[in-house]
Protein backbone atom coordinates (compact mmCIF):
# COMPACT_ATOMS: atom_id res chain seq x y z
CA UNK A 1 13.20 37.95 7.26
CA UNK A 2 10.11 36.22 8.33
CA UNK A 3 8.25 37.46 5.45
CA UNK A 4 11.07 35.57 3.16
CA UNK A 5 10.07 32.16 4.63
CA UNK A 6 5.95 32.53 4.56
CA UNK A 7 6.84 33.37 1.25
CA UNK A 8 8.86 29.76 0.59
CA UNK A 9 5.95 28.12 2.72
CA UNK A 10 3.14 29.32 0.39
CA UNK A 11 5.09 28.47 -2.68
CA UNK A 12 5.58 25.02 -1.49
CA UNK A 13 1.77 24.99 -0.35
CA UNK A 14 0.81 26.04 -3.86
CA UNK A 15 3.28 23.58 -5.27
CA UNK A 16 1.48 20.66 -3.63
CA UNK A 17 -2.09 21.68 -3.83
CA UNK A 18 -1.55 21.33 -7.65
CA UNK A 19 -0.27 18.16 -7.42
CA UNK A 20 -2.60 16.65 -5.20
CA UNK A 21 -5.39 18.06 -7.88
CA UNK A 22 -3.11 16.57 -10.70
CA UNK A 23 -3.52 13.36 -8.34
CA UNK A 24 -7.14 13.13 -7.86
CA UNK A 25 -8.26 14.32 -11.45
CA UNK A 26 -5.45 13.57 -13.99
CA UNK A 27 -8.04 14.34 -16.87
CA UNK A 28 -7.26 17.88 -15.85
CA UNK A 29 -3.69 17.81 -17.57
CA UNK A 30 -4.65 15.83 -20.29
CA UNK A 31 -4.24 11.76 -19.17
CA UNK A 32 -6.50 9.41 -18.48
CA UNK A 33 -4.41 7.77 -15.87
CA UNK A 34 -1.38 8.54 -14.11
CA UNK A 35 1.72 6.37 -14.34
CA UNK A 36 1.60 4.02 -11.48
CA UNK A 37 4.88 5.25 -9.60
CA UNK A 38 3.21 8.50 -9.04
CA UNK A 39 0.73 7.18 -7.13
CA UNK A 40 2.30 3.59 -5.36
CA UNK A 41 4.41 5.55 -3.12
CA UNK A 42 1.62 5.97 -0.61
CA UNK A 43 -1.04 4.40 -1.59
CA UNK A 44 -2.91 2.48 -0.94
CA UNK A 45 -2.41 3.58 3.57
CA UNK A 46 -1.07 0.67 5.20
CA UNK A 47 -0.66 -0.48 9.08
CA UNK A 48 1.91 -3.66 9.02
CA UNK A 49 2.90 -5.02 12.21
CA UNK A 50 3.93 -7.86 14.37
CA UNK A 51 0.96 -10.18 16.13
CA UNK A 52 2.68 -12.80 18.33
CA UNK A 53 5.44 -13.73 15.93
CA UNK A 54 3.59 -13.31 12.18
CA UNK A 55 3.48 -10.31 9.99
CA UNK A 56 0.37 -8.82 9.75
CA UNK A 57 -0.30 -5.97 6.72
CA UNK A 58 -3.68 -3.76 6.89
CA UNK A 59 -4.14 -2.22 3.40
CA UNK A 60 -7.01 0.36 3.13
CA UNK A 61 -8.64 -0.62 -0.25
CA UNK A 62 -11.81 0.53 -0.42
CA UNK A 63 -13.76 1.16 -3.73
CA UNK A 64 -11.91 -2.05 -4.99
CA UNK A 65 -13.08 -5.45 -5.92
CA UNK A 66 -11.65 -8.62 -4.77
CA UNK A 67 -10.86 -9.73 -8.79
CA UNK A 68 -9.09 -6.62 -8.99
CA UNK A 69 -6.49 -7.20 -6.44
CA UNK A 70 -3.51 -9.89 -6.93
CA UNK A 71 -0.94 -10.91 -3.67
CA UNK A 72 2.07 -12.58 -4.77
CA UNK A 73 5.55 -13.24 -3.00
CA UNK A 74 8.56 -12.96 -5.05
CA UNK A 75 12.15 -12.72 -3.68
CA UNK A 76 11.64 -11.87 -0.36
CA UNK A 77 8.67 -9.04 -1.46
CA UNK A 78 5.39 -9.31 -1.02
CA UNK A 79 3.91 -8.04 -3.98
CA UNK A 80 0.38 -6.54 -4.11
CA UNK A 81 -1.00 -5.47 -7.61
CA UNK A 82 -4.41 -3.39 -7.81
CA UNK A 83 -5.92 -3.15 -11.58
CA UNK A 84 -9.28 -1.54 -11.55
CA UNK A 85 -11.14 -1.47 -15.02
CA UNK A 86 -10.98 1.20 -17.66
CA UNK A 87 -13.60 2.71 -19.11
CA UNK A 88 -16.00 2.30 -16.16
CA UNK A 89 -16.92 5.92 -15.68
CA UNK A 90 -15.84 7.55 -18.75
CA UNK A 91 -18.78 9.22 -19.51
CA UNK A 92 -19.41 11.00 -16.28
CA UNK A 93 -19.09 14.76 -15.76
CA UNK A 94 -17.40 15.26 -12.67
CA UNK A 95 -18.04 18.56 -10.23
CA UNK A 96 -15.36 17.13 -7.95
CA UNK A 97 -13.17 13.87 -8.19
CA UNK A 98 -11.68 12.94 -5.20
CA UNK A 99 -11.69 9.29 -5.15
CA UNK A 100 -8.34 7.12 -6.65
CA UNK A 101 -9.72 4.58 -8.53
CA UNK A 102 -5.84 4.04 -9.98
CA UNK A 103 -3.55 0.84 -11.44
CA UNK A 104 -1.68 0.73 -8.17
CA UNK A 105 1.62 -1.53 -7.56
CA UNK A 106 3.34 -1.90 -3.95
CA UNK A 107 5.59 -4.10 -2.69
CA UNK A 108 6.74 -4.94 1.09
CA UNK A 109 10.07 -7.04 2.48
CA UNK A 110 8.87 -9.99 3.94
CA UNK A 111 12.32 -11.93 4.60
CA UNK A 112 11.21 -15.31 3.94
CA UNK A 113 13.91 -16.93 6.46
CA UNK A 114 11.84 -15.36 9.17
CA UNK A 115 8.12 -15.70 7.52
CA UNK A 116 6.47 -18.58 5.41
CA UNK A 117 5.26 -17.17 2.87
CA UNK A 118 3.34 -20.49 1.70
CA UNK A 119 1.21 -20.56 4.74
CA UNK A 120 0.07 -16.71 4.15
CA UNK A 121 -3.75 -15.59 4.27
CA UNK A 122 -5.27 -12.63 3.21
CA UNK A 123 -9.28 -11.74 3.57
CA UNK A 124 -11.43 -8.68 2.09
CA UNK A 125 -13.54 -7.00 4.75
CA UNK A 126 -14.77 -3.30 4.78
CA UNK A 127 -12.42 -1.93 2.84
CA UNK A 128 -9.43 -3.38 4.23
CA UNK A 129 -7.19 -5.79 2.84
CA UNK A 130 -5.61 -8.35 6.15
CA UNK A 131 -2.52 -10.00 4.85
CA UNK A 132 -1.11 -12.25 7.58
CA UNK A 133 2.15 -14.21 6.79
CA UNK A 134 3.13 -16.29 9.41
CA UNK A 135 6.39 -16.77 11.27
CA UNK A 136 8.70 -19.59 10.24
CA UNK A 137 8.67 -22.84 12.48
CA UNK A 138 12.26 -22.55 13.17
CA UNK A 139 12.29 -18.78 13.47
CA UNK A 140 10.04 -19.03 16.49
CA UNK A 141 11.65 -17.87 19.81
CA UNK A 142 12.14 -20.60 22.16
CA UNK A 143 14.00 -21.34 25.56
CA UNK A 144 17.21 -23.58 25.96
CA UNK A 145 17.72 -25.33 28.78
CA UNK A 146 21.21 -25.55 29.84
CA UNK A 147 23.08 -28.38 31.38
CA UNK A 148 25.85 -27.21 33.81
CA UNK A 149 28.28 -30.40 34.54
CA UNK A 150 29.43 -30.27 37.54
């Protein structure tokens, strides 16, 4: 019985080792590029999280250029657009390729009655992309004092 299941496991390890070389050299099937979908789904590694009321993203972005990258909020979705240009290393004969230099299209909920989207500010350092969008005004928490007649 066991045997049937290490059997499953090393198909689905096969499975995915060919993908993920499909993935980080699409040249091998054929392509130039992969369709964006196949890659947007996890890249590029993000940390998003609350910092004393504002929504703070941390994209990991390294290898691309500022020019290449475009933030824009549409319908409460932050969208972030990465278009890196074609052609660049073309001519190279690869022993490995491991690095995604891929058209890459994510979006994120940002509900803009909470957030204001207007105010947002996003900085390049190291790699990482900061995208902070700060909390609405009137969304802040606050305390209510309540008069008790007597």
């Amino acid at each position: 019985m066991n045997g049937d299941f290490d059997d499953i496991f090393k198909s689905f390890d096969g499975a995915f080792s060919i993908l993920d070389s499909i993935l980080k050299n699409p040249e091998s099937i054929g392509v130039s590029r992969l369709p964006t979908v196949l890659v947007s789904s996890a890249f590029p590694p993000a940390d998003i999280y609350d910092d004393k009321g504002d929504m703070v993203f941390e994209l990991a972005v390294a290898g691309y250029k500022e020019d290449e990258i475009t933030i824009k909020f549409e319908d409460d979705y932050l969208k972030l657009a990465i278009v890196p240009p074609t052609g660049e290393h073309e001519s190279r004969k690869y022993l490995q390729k491991g690095i995604k230099r891929c058209e890459v299209k994510s979006k994120y909920f940002v509900p803009s009655v909470k957030y204001d989207a207007s105010q947002a500010v996003a900085k390049l350092a190291d790699g990482i992309l900061t995208i902070r969008v700060p909390i609405r005004e009137a969304a802040k928490p606050r305390d209510v004092k309540i008069n008790i007649s007597k």
